[in-house]
Protein backbone atom coordinates (compact mmCIF):
# COMPACT_ATOMS: atom_id res chain seq x y z
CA UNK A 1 81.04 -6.70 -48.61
CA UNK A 2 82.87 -7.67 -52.01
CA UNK A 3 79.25 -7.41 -53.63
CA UNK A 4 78.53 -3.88 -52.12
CA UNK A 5 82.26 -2.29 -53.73
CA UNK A 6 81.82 -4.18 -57.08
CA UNK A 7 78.20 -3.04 -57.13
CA UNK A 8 80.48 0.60 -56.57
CA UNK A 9 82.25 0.15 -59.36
CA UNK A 10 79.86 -1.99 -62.21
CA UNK A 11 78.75 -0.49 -65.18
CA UNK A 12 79.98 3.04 -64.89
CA UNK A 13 82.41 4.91 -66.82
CA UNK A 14 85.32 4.61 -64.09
CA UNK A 15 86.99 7.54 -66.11
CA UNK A 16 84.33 9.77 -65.10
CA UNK A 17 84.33 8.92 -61.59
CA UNK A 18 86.21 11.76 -58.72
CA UNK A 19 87.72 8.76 -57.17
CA UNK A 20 89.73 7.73 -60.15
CA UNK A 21 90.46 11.65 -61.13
CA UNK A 22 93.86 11.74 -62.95
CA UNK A 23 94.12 7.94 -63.04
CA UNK A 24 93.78 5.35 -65.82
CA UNK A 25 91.62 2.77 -64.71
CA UNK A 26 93.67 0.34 -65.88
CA UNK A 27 92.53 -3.21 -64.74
CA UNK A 28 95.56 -2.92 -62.23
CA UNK A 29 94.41 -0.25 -60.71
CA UNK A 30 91.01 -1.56 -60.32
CA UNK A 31 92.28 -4.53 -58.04
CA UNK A 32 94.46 -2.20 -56.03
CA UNK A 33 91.01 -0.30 -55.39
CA UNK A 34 88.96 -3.26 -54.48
CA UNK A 35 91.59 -4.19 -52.36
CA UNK A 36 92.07 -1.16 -50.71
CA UNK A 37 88.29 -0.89 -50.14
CA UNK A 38 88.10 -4.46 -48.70
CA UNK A 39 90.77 -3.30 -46.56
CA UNK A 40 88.86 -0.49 -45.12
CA UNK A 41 85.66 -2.55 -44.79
CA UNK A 42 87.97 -5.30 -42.68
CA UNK A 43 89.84 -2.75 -40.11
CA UNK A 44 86.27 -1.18 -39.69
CA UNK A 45 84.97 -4.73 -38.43
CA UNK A 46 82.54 -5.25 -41.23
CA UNK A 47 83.50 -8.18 -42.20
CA UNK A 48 82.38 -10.65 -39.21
CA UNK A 49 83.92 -12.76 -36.80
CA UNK A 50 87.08 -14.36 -37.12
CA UNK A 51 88.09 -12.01 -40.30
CA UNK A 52 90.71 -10.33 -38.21
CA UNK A 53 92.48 -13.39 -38.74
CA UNK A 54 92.62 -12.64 -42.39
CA UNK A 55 96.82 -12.31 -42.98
CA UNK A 56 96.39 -11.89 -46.82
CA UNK A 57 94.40 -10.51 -49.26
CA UNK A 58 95.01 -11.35 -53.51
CA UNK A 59 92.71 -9.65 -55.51
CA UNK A 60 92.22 -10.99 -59.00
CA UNK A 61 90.14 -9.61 -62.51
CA UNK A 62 90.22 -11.17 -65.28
CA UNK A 63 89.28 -9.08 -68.57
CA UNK A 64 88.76 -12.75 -71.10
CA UNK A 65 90.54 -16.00 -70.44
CA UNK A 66 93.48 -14.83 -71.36
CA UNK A 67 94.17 -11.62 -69.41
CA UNK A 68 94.05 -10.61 -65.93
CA UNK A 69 95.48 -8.63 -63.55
CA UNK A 70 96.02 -8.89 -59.67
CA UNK A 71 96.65 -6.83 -56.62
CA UNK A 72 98.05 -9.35 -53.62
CA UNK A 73 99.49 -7.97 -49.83
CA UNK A 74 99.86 -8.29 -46.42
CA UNK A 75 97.20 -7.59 -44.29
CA UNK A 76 98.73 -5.30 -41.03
CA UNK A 77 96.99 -4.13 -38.08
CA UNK A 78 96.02 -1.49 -38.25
């Protein structure tokens, strides 16, 4: 499921994109999105047995070995 939103998101200009309209896709907001799309994919079941289990999710992108940026919360029923 992670590899079908990154594949979403990879090589594009994000700027460009309707889903990011009037946003700067700032690295920040890039792992709130993945998160909030790996959130989706969970509550709809898609990701297998045993993942409503899943209590937390930390999403983490690092730009060089030096910077990153993260998006980490809870995971509630929905």
């Amino acid at each position: 499921m992670l590899h079908a939103i990154l594949g979403g998101l990879n090589y594009r200009n994000l700027d460009e994109d309707p889903a990011f309209a009037d946003r700067n896709t700032t690295t920040e907001v890039l792992a709130r999105t993945i998160f909030d799309r790996l959130l989706a994919a969970l509550r709809r079941g898609e990701l297998g047995a045993g993942a409503e289990a899943i209590e937390t999710v930390k999403i983490t992108l690092s730009e060089s070995h030096v910077a990153s940026a993260a998006f980490e919360d809870r995971v509630a029923p929905a």
